[in-house]
C-alpha atoms as a PDB file:
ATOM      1  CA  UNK A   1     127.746  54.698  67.758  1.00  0.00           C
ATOM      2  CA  UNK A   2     128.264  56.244  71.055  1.00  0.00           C
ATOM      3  CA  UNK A   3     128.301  59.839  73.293  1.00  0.00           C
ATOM      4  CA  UNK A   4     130.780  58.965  75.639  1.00  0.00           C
ATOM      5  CA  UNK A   5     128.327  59.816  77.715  1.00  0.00           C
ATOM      6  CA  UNK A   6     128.173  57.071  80.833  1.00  0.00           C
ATOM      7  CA  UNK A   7     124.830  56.135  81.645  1.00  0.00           C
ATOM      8  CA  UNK A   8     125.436  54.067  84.484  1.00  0.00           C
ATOM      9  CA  UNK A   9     128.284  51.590  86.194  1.00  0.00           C
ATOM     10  CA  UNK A  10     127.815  48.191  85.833  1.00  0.00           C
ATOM     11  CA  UNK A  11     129.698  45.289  87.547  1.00  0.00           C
ATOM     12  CA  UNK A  12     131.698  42.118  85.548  1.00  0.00           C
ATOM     13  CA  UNK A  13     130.609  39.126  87.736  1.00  0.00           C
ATOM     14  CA  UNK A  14     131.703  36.754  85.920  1.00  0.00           C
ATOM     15  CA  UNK A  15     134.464  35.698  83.133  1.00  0.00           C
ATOM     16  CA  UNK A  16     134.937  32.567  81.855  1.00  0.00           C
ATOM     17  CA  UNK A  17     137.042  31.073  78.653  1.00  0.00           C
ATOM     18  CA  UNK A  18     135.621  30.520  75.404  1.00  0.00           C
ATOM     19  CA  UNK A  19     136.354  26.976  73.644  1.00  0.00           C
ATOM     20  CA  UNK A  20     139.196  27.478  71.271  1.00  0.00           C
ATOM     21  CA  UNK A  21     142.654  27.320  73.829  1.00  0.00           C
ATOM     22  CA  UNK A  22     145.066  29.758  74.499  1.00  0.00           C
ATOM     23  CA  UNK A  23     144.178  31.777  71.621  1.00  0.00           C
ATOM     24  CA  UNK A  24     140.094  32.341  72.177  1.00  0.00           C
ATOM     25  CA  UNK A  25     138.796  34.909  74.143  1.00  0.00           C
ATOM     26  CA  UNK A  26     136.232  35.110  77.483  1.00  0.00           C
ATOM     27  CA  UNK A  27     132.644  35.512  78.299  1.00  0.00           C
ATOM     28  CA  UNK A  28     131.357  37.885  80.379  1.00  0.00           C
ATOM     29  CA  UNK A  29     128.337  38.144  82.468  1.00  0.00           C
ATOM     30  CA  UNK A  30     127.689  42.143  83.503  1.00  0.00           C
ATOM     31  CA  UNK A  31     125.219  43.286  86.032  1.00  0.00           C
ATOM     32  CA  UNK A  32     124.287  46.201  84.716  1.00  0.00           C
ATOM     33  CA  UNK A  33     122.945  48.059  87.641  1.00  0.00           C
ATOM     34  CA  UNK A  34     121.051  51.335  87.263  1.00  0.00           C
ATOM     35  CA  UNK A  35     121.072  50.742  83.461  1.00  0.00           C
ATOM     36  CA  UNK A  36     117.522  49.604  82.275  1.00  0.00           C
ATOM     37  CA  UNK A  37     117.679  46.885  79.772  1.00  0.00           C
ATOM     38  CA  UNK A  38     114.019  46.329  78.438  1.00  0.00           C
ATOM     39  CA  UNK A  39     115.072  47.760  75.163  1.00  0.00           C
ATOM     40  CA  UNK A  40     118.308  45.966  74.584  1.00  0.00           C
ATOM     41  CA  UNK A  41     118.058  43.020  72.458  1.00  0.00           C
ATOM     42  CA  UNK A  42     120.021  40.037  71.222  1.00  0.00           C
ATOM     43  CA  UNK A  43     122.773  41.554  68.899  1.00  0.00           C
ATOM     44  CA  UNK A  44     122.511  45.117  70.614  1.00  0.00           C
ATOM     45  CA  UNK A  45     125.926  47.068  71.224  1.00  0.00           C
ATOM     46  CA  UNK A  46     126.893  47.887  74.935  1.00  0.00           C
ATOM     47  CA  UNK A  47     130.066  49.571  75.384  1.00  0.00           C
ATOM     48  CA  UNK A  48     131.585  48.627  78.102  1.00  0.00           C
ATOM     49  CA  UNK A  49     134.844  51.293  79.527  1.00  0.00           C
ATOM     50  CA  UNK A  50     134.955  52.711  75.964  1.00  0.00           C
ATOM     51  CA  UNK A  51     134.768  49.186  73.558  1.00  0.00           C
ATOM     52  CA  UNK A  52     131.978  48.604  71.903  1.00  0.00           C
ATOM     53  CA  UNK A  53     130.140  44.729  72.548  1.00  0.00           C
ATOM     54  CA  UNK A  54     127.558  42.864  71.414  1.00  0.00           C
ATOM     55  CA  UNK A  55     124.556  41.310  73.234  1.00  0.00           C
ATOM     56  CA  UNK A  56     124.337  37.475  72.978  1.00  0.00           C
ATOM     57  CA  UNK A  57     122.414  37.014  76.216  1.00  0.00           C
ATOM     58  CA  UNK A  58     120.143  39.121  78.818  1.00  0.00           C
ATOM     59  CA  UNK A  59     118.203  38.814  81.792  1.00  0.00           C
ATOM     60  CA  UNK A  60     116.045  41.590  83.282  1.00  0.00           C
ATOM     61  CA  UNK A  61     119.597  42.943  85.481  1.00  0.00           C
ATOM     62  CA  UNK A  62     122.079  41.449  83.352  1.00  0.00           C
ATOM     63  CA  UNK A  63     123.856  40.420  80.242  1.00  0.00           C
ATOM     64  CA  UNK A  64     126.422  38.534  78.497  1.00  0.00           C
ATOM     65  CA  UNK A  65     129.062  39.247  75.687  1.00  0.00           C
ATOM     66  CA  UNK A  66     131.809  37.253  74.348  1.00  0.00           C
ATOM     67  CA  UNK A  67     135.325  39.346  73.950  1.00  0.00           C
ATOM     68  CA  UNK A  68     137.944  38.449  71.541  1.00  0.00           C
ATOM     69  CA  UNK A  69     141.388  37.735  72.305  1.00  0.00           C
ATOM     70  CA  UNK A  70     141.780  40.343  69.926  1.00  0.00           C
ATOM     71  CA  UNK A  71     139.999  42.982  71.722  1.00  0.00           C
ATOM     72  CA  UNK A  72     141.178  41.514  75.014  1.00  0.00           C
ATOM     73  CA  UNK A  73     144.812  42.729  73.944  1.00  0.00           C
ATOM     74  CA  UNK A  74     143.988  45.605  72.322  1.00  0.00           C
ATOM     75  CA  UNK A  75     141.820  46.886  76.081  1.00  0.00           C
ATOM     76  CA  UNK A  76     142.214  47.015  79.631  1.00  0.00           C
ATOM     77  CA  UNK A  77     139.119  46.201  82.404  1.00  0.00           C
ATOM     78  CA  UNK A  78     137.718  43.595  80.541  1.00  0.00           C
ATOM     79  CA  UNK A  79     139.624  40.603  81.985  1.00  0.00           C
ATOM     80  CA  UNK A  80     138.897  40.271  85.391  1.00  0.00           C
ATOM     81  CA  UNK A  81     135.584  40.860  86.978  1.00  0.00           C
ATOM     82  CA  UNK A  82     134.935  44.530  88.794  1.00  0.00           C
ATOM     83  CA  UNK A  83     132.834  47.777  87.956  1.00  0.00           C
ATOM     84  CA  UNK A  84     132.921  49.151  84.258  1.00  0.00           C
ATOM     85  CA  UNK A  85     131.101  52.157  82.963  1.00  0.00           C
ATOM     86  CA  UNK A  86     128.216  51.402  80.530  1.00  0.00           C
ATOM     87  CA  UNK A  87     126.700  52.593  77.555  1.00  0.00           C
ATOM     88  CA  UNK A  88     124.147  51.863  75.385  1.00  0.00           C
ATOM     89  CA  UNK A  89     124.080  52.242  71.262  1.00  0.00           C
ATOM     90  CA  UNK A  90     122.910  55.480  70.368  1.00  0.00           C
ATOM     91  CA  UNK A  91     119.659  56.128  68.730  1.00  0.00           C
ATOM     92  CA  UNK A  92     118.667  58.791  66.241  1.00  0.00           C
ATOM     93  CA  UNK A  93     116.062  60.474  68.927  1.00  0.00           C
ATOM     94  CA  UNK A  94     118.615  60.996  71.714  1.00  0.00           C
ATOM     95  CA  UNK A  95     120.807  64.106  72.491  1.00  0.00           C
ATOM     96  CA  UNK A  96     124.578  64.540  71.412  1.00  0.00           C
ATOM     97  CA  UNK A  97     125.806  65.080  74.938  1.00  0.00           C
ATOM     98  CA  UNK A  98     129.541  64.544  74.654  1.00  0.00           C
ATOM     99  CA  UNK A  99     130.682  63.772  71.295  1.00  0.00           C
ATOM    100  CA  UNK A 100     130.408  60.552  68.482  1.00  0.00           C
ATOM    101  CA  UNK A 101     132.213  57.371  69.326  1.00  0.00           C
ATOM    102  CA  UNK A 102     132.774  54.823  67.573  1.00  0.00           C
ATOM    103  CA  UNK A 103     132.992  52.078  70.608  1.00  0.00           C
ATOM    104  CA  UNK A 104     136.622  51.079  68.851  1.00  0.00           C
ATOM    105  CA  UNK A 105     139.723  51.312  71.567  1.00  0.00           C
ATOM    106  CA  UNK A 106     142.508  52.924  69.720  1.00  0.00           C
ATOM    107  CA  UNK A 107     145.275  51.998  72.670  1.00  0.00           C
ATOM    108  CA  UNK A 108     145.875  52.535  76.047  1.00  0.00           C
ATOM    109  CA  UNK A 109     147.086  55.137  77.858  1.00  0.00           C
ATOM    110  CA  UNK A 110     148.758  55.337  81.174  1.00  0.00           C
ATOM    111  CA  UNK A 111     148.353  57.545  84.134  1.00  0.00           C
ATOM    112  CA  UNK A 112     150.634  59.992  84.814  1.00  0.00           C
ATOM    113  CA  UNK A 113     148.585  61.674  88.164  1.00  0.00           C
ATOM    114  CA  UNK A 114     145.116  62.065  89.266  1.00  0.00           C
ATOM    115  CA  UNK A 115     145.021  64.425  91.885  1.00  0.00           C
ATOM    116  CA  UNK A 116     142.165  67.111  93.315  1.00  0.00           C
ATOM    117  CA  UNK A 117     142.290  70.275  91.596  1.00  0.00           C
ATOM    118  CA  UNK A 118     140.447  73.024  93.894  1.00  0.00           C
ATOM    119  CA  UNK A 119     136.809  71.560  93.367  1.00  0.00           C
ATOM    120  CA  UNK A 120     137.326  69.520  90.671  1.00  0.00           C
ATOM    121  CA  UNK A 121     140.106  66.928  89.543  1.00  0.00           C
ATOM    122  CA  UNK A 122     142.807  66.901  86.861  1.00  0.00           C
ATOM    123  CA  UNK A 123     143.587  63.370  85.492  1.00  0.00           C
ATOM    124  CA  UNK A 124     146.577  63.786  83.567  1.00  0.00           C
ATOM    125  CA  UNK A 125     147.459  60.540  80.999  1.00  0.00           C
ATOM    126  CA  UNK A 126     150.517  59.512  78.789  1.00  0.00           C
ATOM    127  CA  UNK A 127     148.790  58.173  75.329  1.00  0.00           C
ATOM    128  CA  UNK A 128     150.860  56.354  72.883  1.00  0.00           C
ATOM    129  CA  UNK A 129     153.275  58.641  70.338  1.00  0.00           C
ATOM    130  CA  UNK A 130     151.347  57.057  67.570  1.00  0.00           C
ATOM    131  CA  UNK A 131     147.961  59.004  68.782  1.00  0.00           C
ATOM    132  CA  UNK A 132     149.456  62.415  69.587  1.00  0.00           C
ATOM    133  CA  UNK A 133     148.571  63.951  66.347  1.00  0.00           C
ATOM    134  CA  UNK A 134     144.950  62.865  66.557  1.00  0.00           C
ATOM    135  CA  UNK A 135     144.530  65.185  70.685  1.00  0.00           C
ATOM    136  CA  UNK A 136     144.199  69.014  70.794  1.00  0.00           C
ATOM    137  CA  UNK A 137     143.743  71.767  72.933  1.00  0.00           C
ATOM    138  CA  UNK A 138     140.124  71.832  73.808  1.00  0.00           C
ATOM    139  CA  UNK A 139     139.381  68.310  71.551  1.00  0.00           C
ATOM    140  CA  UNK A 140     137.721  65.374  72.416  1.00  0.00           C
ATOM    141  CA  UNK A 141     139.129  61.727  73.873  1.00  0.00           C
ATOM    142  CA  UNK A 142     137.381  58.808  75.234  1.00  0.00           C
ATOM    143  CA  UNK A 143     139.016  57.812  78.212  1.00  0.00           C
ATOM    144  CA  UNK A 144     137.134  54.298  79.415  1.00  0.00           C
ATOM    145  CA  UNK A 145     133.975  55.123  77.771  1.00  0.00           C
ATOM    146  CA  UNK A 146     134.149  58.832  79.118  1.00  0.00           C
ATOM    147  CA  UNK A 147     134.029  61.905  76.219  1.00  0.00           C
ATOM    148  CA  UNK A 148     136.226  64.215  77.884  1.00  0.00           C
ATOM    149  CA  UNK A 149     137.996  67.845  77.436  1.00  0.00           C
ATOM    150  CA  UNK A 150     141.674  68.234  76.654  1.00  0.00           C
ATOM    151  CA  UNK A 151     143.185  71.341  78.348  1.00  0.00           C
ATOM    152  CA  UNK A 152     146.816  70.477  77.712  1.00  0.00           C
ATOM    153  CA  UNK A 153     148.724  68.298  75.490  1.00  0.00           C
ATOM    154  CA  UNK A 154     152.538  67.724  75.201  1.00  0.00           C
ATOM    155  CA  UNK A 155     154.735  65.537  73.161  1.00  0.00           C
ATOM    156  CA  UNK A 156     157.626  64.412  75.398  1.00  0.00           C
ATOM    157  CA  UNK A 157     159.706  61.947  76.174  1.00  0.00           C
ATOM    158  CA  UNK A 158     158.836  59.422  79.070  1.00  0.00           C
ATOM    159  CA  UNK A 159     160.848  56.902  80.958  1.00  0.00           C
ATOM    160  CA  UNK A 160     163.090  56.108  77.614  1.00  0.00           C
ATOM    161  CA  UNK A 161     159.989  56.599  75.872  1.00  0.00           C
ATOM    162  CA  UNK A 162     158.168  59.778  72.988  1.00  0.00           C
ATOM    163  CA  UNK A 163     154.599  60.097  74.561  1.00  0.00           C
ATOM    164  CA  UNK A 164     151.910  62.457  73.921  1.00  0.00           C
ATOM    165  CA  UNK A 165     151.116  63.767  77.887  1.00  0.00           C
ATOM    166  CA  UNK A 166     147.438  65.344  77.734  1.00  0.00           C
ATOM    167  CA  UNK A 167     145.924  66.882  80.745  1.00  0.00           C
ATOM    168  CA  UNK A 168     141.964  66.982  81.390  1.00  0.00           C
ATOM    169  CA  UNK A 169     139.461  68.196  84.087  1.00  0.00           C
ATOM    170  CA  UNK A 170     137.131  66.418  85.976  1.00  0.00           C
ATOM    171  CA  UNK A 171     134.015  67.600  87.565  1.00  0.00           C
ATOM    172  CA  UNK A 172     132.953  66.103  90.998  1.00  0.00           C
ATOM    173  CA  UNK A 173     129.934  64.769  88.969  1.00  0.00           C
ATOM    174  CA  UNK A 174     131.810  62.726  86.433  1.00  0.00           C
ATOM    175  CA  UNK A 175     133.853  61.317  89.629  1.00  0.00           C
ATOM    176  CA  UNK A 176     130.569  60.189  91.054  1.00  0.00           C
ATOM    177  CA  UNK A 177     129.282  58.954  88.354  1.00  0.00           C
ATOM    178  CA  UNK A 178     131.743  56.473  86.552  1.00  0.00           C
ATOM    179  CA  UNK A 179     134.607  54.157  87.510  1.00  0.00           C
ATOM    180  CA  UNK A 180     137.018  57.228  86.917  1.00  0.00           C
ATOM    181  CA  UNK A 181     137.409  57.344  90.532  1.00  0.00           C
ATOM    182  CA  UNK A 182     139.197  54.332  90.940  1.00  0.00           C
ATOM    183  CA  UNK A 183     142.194  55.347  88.693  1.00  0.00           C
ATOM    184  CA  UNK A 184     146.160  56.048  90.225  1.00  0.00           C
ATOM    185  CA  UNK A 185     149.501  56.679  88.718  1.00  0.00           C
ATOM    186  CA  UNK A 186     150.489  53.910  86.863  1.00  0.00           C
ATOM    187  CA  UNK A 187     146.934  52.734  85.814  1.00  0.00           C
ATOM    188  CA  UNK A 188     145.947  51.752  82.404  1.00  0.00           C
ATOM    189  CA  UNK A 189     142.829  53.226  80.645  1.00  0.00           C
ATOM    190  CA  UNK A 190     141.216  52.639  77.199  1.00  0.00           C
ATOM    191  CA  UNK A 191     141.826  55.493  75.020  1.00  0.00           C
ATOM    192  CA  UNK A 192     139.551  56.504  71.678  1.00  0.00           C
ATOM    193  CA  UNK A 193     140.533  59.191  69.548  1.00  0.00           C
ATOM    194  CA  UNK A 194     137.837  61.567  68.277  1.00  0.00           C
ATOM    195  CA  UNK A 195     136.927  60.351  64.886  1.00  0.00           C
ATOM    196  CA  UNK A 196     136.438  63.564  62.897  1.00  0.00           C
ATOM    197  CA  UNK A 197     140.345  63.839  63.719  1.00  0.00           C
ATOM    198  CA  UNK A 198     140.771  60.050  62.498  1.00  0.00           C
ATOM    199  CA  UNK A 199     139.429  61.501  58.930  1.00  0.00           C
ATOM    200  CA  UNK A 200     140.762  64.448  58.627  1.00  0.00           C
ATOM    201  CA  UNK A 201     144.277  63.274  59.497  1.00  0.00           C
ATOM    202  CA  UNK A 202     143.683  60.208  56.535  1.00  0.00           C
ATOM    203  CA  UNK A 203     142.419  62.764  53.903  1.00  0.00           C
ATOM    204  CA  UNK A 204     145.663  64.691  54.481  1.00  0.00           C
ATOM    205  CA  UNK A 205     148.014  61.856  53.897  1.00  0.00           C
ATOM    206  CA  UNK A 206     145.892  60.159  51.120  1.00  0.00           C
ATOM    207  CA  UNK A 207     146.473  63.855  49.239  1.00  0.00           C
ATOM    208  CA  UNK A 208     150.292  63.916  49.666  1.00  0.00           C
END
């Protein structure tokens, strides 16, 4: 499990295939930066923009995972090298600063505008139909590892397409401080719905 909380960004220097053909997926080396590793060990989860990875080797500065072809599909950012926001597993002793995540990418969303707000910014992303029930005014998201705020949410209809168009603000700090800052119109982003909402909406279709 997860906060959504980004503790530092991290770089993909390297991605190579995994034996298996067309269908296997890639290995990835990640400097991790800022993020102090001298309590992550073999088999630890990393999440890395939002999906949840496991450990198979370290250094001091670094480590390595191995990402399905599954999970390469079902994300975005983990394909080519370039900087990724970082997380580590949470632990029992730790503070709740955003909200729990599960580390699992739900689907991707697309950028509709990112654009400075007064002080702050307001990111504003299409999500899939599919995941519109699941956002609410004032719920949680995971946008590429990030918990974040919805102010605004909208089902519409989008280039041919039914979306669910959700709005959120950024603070200059969460700019600084993850690869949020890189995003444009037109970008993808891995999107997590909050999981209370996952249960709740299957307990009310398991009782109709």
């Amino acid at each position: 499990m997860f906060t959504g909380i980004v503790a530092a960004v991290g770089n993909i220097t390297s991605v190579s295939p995994l034996a298996g053909g067309l269908d296997a997926g890639v290995r990835l080396v990640v400097d991790a930066g800022p993020l102090p590793l001298a309590d992550v060990a073999l088999g630890d989860s990393i999440a890395i923009n939002g999906a949840c990875m496991t450990v198979v080797e370290k250094t001091d500065r670094a480590f390595t995972v191995d990402v399905s072809r599954e999970s390469l599909n079902k994300t975005v950012g983990l394909e080519a090298t370039g900087e990724v926001n970082l997380e580590k597993a949470l632990t029992l002793a730790e503070r709740l600063g955003g909200h729990l995540v599960s580390g699992h990418v739900d689907g991707l969303g697309v950028v509709h505008s990112f654009a400075p707000v007064g002080e702050s910014f307001e990111l504003i992303v299409d999500a899939p139909h599919e995941l519109g029930k699941f956002l609410a005014y004032k719920g949680s998201v995971v946008v590429n590892g990030v918990s974040l705020t919805v102010n605004r949410v909208e089902d519409l209809e989008a280039d041919g397409n039914k979306v669910c168009r959700f709005s959120i603000n950024l603070i200059p700090h969460t700019i600084e401080v993850t690869t949020l800052k890189h995003l444009k119109a037109g970008s993808q982003v891995n999107l997590e719905i909050d999981l209370i909402a996952r249960y709740v909406e299957r307990m009310l279709s398991a009782a109709r």
